[in-house]
Protein backbone atom coordinates (compact mmCIF):
# COMPACT_ATOMS: atom_id res chain seq x y z
CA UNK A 1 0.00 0.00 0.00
CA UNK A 2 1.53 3.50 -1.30
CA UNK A 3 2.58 5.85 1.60
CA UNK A 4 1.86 9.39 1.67
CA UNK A 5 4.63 11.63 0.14
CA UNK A 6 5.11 14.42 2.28
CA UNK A 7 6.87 17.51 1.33
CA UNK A 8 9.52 20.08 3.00
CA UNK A 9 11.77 22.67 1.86
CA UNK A 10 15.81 22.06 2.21
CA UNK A 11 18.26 25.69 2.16
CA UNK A 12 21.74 24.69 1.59
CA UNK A 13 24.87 26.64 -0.04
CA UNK A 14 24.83 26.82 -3.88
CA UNK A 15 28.08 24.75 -4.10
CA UNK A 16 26.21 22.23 -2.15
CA UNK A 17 23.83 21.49 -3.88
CA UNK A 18 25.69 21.59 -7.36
CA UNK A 19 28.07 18.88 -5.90
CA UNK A 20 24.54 16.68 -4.32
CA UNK A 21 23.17 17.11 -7.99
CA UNK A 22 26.58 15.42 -9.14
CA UNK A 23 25.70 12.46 -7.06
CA UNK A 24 22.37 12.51 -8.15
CA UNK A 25 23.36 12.29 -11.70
CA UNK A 26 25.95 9.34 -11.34
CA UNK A 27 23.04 7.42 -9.06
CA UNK A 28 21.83 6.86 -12.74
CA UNK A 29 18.41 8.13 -14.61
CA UNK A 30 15.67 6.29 -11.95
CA UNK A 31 16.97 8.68 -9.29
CA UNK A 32 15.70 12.16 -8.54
CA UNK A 33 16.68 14.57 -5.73
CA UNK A 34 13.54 13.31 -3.89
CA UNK A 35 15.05 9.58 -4.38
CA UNK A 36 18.55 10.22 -3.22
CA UNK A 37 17.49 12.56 -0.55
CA UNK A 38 15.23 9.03 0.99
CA UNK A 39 18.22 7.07 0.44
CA UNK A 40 20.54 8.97 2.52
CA UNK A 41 18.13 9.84 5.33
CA UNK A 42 17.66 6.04 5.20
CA UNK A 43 21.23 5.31 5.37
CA UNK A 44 21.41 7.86 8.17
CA UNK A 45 18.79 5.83 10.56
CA UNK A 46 20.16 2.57 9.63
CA UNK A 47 23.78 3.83 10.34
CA UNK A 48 22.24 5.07 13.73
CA UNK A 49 20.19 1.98 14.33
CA UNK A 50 23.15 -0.12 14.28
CA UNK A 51 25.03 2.50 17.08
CA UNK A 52 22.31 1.53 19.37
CA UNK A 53 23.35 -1.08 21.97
CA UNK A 54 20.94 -3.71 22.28
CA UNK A 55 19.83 -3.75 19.28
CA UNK A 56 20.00 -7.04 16.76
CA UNK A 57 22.28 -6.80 13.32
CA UNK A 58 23.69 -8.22 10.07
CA UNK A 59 26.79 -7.38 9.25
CA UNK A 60 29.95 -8.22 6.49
CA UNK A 61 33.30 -8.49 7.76
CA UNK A 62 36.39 -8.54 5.04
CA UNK A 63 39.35 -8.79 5.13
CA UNK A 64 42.46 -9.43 3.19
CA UNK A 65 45.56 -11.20 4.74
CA UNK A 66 48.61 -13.14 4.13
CA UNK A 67 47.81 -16.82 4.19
CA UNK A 68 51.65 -17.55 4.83
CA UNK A 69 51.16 -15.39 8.44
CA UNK A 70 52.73 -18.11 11.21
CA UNK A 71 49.32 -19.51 12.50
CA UNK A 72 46.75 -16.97 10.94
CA UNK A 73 44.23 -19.31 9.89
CA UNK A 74 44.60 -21.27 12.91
CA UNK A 75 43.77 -18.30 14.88
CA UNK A 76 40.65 -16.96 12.56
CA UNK A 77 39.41 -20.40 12.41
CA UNK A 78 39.27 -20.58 16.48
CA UNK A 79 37.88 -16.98 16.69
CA UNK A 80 35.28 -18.19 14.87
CA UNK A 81 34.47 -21.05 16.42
CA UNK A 82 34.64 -19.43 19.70
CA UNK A 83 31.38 -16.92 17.82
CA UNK A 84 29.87 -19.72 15.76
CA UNK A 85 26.30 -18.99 16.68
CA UNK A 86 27.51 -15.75 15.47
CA UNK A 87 28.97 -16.34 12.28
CA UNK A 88 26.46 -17.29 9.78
CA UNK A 89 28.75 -17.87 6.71
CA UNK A 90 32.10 -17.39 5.49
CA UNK A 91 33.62 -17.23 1.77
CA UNK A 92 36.91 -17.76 1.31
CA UNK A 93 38.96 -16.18 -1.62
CA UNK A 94 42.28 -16.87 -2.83
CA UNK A 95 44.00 -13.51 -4.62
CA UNK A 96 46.98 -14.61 -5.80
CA UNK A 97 50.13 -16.66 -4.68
CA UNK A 98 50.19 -15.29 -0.83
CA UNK A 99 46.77 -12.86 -0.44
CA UNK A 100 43.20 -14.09 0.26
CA UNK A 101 39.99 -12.24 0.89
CA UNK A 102 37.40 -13.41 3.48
CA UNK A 103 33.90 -12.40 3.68
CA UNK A 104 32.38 -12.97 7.40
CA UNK A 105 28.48 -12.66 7.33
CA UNK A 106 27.91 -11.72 11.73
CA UNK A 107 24.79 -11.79 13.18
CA UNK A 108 23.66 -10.46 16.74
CA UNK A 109 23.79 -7.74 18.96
CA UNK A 110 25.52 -4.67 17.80
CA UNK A 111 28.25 -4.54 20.72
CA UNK A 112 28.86 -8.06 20.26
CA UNK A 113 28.99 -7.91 16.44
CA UNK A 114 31.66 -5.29 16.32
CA UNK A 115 33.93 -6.91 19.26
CA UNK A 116 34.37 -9.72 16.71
CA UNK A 117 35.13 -8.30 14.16
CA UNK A 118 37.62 -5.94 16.12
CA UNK A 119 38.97 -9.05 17.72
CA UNK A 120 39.53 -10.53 13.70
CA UNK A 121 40.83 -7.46 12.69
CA UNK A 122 43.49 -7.29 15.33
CA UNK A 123 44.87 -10.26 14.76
CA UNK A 124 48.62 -10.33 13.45
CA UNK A 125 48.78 -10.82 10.08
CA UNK A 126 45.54 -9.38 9.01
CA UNK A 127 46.52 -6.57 6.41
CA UNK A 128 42.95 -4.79 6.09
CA UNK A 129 39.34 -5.11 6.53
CA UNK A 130 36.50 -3.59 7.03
CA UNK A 131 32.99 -3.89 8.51
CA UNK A 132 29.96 -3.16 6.94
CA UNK A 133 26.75 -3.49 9.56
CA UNK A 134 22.73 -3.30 8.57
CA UNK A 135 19.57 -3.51 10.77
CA UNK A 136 17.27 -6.46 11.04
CA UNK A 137 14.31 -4.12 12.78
CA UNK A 138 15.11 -7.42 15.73
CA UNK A 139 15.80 -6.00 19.29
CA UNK A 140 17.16 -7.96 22.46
């Protein structure tokens, strides 16, 4: 069922809004101002949603690191097992002769979520990573 649209005014510096009508444009021909406007304040409570202990996410933890690292996989292996009703799936890439790529698909609380990935993104031999969190609406 359709929602109501409503309407408000935005004032913002010329250069502003030349650069937002830059993203607009390279968010392709579907999107409007209107559009990308709903997509950011969306991002926004999402991104704020997630901040909020207690509450239940999804996240995506990657990470690239030397597979030659004395024990590395030995180590990410256990850290995950010590989170496995955490850790809903892994894929495992292999970039070339000595890199891989590791995609870590977390779910639970948001305190909880981050501490493992912190925890896999301090250990030695892990060159970069990053983690990318989302709401479920779930809370604990």
């Amino acid at each position: 069922m359709p929602q109501d649209l409503m309407r408000f005014s935005v004032a913002m510096p010329e250069e502003l809004l030349m650069r937002f009508d830059e993203l607009v444009a390279r968010r392709g021909l579907a999107k409007n101002r209107s559009e990308v406007v709903r997509d950011l304040v969306r991002e926004a409570l999402v991104e704020d949603e997630c901040a909020t202990p207690g509450r239940i996410v999804m996240g995506t933890l990657t990470i690239v690191y030397d597979h030659h690292a004395a024990d590395l996989q030995d180590k990410l292996h256990s850290i995950q097992h010590d989170f496995f009703e955490n850790i809903v799936s892994t894929l495992h890439v292999h970039l070339d002769a000595h890199s891989c790529l590791e995609v870590i698909v977390l779910k639970g609380e948001t305190g909880l979520v981050q501490g493992v990935a912190n925890k896999i993104l301090g250990t030695k031999g892990v060159k970069t990573g990053r983690l990318v969190l989302t709401t479920t609406g779930e809370h604990i």
